[in-house]
Protein backbone atom coordinates (compact mmCIF):
# COMPACT_ATOMS: atom_id res chain seq x y z
CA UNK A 1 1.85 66.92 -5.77
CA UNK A 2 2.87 69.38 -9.04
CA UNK A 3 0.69 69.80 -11.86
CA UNK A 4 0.76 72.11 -14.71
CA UNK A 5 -1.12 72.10 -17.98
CA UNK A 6 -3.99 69.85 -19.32
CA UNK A 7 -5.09 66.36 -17.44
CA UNK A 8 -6.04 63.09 -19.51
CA UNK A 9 -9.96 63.78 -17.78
CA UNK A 10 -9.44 66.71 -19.68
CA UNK A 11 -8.08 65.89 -22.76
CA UNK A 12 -10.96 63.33 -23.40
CA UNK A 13 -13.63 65.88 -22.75
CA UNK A 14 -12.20 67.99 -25.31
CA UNK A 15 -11.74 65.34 -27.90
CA UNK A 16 -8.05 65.76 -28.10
CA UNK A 17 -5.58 62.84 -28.84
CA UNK A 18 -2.68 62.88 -26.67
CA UNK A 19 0.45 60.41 -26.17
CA UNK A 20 0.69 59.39 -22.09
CA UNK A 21 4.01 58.58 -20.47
CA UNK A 22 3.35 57.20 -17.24
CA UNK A 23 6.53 56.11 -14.32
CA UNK A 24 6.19 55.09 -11.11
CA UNK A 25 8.56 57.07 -8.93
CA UNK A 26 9.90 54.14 -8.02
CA UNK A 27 11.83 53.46 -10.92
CA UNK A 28 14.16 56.62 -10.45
CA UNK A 29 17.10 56.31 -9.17
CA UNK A 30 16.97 58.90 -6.48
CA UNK A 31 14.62 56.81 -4.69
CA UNK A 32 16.76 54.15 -3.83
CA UNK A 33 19.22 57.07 -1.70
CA UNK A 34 15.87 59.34 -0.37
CA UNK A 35 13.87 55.73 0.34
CA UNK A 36 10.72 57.59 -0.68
CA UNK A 37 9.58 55.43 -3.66
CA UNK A 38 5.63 56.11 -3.56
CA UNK A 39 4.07 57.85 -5.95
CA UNK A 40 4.42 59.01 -10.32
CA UNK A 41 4.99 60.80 -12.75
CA UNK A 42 2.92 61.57 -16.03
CA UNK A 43 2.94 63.60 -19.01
CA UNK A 44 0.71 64.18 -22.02
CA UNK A 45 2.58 64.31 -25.48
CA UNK A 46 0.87 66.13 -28.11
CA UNK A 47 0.94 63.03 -31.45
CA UNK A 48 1.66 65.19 -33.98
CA UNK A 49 4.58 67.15 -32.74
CA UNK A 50 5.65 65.76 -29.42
CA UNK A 51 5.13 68.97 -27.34
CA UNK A 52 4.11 68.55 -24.02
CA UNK A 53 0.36 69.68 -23.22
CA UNK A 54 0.22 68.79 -19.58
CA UNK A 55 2.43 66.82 -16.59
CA UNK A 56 1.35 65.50 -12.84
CA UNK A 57 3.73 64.30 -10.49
CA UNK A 58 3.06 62.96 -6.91
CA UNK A 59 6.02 61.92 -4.89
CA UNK A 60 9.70 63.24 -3.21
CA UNK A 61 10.66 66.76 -5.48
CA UNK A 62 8.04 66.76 -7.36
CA UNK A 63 8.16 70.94 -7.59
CA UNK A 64 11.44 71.02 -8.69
CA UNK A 65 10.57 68.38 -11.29
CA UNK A 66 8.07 70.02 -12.77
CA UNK A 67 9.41 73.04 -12.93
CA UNK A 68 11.71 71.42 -15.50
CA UNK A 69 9.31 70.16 -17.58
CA UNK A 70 7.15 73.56 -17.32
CA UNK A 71 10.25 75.18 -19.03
CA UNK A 72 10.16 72.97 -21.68
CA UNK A 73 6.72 73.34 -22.38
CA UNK A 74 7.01 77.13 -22.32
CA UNK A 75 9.35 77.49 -24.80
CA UNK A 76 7.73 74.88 -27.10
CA UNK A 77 10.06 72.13 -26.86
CA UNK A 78 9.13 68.71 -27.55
CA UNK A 79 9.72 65.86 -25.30
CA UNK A 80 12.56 64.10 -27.13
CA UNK A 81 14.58 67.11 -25.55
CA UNK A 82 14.39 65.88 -21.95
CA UNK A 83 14.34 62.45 -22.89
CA UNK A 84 18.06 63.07 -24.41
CA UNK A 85 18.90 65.63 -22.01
CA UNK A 86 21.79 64.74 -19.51
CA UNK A 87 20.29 65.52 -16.30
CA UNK A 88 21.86 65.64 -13.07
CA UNK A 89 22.44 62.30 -11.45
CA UNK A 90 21.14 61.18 -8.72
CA UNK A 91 17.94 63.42 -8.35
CA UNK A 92 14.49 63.22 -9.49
CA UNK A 93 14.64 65.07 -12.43
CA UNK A 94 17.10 62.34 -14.42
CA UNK A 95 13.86 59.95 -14.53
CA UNK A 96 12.28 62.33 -17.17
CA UNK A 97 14.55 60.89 -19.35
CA UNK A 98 12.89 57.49 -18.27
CA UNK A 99 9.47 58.72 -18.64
CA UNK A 100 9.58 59.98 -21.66
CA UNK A 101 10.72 56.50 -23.09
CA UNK A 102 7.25 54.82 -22.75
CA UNK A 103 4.55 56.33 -24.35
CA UNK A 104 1.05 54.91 -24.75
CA UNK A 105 -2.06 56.45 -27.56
CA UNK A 106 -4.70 58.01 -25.69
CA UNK A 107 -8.08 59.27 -27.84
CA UNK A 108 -11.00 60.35 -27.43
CA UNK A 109 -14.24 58.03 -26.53
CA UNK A 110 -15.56 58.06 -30.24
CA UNK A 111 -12.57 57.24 -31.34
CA UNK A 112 -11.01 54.32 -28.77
CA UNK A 113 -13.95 52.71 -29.80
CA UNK A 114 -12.75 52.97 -33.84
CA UNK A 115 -9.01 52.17 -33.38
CA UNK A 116 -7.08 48.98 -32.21
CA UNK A 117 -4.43 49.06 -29.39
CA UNK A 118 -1.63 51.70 -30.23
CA UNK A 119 2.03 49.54 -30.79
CA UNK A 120 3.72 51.25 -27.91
CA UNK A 121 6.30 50.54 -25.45
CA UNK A 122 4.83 50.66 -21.66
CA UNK A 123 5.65 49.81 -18.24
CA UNK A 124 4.53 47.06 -16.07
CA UNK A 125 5.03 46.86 -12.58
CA UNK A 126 3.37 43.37 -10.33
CA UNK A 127 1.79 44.30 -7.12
CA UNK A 128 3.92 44.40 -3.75
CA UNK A 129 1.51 42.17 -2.47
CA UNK A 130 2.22 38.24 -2.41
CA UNK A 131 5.63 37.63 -2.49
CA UNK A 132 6.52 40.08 -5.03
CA UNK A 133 8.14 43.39 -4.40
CA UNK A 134 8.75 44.71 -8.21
CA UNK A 135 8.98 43.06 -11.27
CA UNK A 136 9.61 45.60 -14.51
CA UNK A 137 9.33 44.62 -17.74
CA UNK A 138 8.77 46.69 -21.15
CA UNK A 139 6.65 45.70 -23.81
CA UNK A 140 5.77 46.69 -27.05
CA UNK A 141 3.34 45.92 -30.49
CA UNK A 142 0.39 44.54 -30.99
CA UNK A 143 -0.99 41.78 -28.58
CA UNK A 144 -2.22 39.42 -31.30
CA UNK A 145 1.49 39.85 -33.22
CA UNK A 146 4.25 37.32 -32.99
CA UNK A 147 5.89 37.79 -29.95
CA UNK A 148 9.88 38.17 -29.50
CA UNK A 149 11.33 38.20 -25.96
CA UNK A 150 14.42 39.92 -25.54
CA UNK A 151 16.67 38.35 -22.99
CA UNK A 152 19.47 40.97 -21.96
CA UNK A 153 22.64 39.99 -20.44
CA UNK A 154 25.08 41.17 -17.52
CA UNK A 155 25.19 44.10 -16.29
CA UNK A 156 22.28 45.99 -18.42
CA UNK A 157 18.46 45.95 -17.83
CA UNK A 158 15.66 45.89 -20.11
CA UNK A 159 16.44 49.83 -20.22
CA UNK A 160 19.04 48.99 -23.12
CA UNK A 161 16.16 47.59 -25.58
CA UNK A 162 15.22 51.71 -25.40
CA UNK A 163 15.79 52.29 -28.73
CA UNK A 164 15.71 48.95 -30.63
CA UNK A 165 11.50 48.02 -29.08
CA UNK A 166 10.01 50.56 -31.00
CA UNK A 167 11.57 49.64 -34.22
CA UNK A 168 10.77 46.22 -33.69
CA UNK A 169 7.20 46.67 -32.24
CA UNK A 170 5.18 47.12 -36.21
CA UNK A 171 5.29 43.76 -36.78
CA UNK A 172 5.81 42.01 -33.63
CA UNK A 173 4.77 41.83 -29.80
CA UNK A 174 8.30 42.63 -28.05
CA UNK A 175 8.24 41.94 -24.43
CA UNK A 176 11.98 42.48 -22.80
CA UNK A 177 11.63 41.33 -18.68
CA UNK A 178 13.77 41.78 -16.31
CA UNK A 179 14.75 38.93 -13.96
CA UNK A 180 15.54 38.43 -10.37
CA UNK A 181 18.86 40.56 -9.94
CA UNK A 182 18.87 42.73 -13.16
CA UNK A 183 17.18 46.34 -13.79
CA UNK A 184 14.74 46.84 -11.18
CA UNK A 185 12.95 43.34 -10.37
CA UNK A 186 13.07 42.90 -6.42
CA UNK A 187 12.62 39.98 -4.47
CA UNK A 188 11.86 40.07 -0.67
CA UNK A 189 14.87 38.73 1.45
CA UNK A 190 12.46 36.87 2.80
CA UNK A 191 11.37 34.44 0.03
CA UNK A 192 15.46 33.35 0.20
CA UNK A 193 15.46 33.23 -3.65
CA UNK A 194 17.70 30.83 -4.92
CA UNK A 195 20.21 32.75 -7.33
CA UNK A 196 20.84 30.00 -9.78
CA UNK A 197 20.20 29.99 -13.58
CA UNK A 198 18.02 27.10 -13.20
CA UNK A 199 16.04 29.65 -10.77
CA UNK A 200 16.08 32.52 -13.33
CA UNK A 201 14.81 30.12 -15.89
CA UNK A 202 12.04 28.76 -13.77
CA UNK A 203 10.75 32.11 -12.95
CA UNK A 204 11.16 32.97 -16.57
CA UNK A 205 8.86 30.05 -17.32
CA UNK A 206 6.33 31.15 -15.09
CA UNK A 207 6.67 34.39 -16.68
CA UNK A 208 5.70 33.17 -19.96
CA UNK A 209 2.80 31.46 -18.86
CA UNK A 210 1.42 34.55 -17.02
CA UNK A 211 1.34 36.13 -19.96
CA UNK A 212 -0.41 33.28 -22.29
CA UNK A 213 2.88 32.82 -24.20
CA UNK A 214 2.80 29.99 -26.21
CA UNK A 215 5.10 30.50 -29.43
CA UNK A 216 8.06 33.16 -29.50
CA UNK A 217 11.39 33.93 -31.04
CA UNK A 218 14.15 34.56 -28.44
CA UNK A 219 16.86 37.02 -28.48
CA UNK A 220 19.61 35.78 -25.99
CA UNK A 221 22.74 38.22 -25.14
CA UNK A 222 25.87 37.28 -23.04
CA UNK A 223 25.67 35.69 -19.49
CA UNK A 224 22.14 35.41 -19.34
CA UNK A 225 21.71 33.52 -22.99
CA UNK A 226 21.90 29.84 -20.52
CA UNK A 227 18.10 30.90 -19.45
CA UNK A 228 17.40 31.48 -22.97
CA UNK A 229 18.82 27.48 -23.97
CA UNK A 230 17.40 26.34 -20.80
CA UNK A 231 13.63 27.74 -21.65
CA UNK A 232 14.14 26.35 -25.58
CA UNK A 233 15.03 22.84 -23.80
CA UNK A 234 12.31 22.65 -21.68
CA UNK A 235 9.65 23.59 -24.12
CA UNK A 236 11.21 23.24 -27.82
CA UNK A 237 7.75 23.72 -28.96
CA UNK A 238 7.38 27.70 -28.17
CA UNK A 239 10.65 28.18 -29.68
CA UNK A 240 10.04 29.35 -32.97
CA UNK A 241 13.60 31.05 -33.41
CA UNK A 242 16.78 31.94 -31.32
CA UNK A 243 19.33 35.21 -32.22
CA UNK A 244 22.12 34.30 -30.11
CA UNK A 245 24.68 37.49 -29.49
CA UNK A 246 27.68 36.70 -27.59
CA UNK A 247 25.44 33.40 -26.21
CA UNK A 248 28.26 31.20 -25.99
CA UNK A 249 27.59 27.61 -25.61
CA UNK A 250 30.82 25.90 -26.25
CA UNK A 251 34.15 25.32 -23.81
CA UNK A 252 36.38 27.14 -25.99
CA UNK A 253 34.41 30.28 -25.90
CA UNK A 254 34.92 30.35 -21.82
CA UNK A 255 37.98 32.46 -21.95
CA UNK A 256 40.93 32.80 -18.83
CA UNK A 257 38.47 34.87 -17.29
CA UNK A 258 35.68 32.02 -16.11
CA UNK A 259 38.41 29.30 -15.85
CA UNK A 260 38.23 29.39 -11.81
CA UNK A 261 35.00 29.11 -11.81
CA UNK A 262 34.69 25.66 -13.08
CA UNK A 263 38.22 24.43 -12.56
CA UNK A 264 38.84 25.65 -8.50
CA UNK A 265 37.29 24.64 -5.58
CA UNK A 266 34.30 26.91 -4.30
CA UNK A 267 36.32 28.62 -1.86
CA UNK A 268 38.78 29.66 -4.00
CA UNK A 269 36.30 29.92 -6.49
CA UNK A 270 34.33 32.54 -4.52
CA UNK A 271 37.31 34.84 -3.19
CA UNK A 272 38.07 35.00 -7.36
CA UNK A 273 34.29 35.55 -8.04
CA UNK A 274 34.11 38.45 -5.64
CA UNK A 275 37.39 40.03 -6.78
CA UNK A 276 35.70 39.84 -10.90
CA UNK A 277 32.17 41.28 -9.73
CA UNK A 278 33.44 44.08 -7.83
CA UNK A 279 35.76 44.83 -11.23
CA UNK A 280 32.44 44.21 -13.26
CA UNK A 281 30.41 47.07 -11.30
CA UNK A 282 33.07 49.69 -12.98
CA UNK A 283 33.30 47.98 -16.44
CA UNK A 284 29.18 49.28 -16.61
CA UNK A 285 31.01 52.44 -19.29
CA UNK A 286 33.65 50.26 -20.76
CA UNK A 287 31.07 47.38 -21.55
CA UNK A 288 29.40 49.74 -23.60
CA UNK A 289 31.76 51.08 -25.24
CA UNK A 290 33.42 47.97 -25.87
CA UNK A 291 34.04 48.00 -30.26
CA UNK A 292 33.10 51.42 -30.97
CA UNK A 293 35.44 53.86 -32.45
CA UNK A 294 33.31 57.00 -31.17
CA UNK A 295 32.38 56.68 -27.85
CA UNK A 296 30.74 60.27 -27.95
CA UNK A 297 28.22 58.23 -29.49
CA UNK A 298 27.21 56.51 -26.53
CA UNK A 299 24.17 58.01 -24.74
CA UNK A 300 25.37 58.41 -20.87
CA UNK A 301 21.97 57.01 -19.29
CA UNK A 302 22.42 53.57 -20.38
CA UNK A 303 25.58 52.98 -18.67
CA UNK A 304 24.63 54.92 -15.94
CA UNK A 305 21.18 53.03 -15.20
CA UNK A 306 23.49 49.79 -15.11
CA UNK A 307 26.18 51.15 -13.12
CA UNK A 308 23.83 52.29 -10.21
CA UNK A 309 21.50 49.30 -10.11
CA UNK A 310 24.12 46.99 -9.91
CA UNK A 311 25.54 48.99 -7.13
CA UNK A 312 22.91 48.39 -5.13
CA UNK A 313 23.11 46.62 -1.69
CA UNK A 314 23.08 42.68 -1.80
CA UNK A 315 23.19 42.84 -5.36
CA UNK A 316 27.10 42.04 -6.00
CA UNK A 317 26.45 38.85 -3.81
CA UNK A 318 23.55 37.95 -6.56
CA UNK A 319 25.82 38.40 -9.22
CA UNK A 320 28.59 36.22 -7.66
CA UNK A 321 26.26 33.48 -6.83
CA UNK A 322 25.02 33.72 -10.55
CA UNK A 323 28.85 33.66 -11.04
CA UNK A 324 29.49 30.62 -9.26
CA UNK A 325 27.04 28.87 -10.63
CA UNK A 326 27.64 29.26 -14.03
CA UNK A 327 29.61 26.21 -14.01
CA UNK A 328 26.02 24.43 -13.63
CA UNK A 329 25.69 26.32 -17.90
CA UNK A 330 28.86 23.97 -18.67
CA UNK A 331 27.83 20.93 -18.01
CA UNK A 332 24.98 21.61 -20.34
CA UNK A 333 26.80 22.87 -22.84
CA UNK A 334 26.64 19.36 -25.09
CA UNK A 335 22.38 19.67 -24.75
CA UNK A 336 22.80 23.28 -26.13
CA UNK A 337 24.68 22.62 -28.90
């Protein structure tokens, strides 16, 4: 355990408002080559100028992580530093820039009891118990606002809504999950998950009704935008809008590139599939960078995140099975439209 600065016990008692970033240690990175997940870290953000009053960290390095952050704090920086700092990859320090994403109000008693529920981005994580081993999702906004779930694509996480939930959380209730496969949503080997879209969607569906989601406005990107048609099939009546980007839904926007998959047999099919993953765990940089003229203006974590989690092992067989299936999308094609 590392410490250094105020506590929240302590910022309550003193009647000081404070911003709390809280991150399991098992969303860094580093865990996944150390295979010491247990454990957090959290920080206390000062509202008004973003220094950082205090920071607690149990779990793997967690001296040489704070020691970081105390330097910040000594010279008076504010957090946005080391959450736009390139940090060295793979250790414990890069998931400051992580922590310092999700943010959440924290007053004093007299005044919780005054103010609503801050519109912030946060964290969830399901327990390990039951089935589950992780599910991640970020959320922002109020709870009573309209809600708009943001359905990434292949090979990103929710990690890439980073910038655009905060901007959208003032008048709405953004939730951005991420399935089976993608980001950092585990399923035991032992549950023998079916990697299928109509599985993704299913899951998705009991997702939503988790949550009490009854009426929502989805955002659909790339691969994934078949759960997105799928869910507004199966229950028109929550849909109450759908931005499509690159959510293709007609033959001609296939391309030579998923031809096999619907026009070989499996084998062939698969040996194809495997050869176009393996390519698509190195295109993690040139997907992002795919249309812009200044690719200094691309912030390295994103691409990184992606490029690691999908690197994982088991995880190129998910994506091929998703591959393979995606043949199952076609044949719907005419119900999307």
């Amino acid at each position: 355990m590392a410490h250094i600065g105020l506590t929240e016990t302590e910022a309550r008692r003193q009647g000081i408002t404070v911003q709390v970033a809280k991150l399991p240690t098992a969303s860094v990175l580093r865990t996944l080559t150390t295979g010491e997940s247990q454990g957090f870290m959290k920080a206390l953000i000062a509202p008004d100028d973003g220094r950082i009053l205090g920071f607690t960290m149990v779990g793997v390095e967690a001296g040489e992580v704070m020691t970081v952050v105390q330097m910040a704090m000594q010279a008076g920086f504010p957090y946005t530093v080391l959450r736009e700092s390139v940090l060295t990859h793979p250790t414990m320090v890069e998931g400051l820039n992580v922590l310092f994403l999700h943010r959440q109000t924290v007053e004093s008693s007299f005044n919780q009891r005054r103010r609503k529920r801050p519109r912030v981005a946060e964290d969830f994580h399901a327990p390990r118990g039951g089935g589950w081993a992780q599910r991640l999702l970020s959320r922002a906004g109020r709870a009573d606002a309209p809600v708009v779930l943001l359905l990434h694509g292949f090979p990103t996480s929710s990690f890439q809504f980073r910038e655009l939930m905060p901007r959208l959380a003032d008048p709405y209730r953004v939730i951005a999950p991420d399935p089976p496969g993608f980001g950092f949503t585990e399923i035991p080997a032992q549950r023998r998950y079916a990697y299928t879209f109509e599985a993704l969607t299913q899951t998705m569906e009991r997702f939503t009704d988790a949550l009490n989601l009854t009426r929502y406005a989805l955002y659909v990107f790339d691969l994934c935008a078949s759960r997105g048609f799928r869910m507004a099939m199966a229950h028109p009546e929550r849909v109450a809008a759908i931005v499509s980007q690159n959510g293709n839904a007609y033959e001609e926007g296939l391309g030579d590139a998923w031809g096999p998959f619907g026009a070989t047999g499996a084998r062939r099919a698969r040996r194809i599939g495997r050869r176009f993953a393996k390519g698509s765990m190195g295109m993690a940089c040139g997907e992002d960078a795919l249309g812009i003229g200044d690719e200094s203006l691309i912030a390295p974590e994103g691409y990184t995140v992606d490029a690691a989690l999908m690197a994982r092992p088991g995880n190129i067989d998910i994506q091929l099975d998703l591959f393979l299936d995606y043949a199952n999308n076609v044949k719907l094609y005419p119900a999307f439209q």
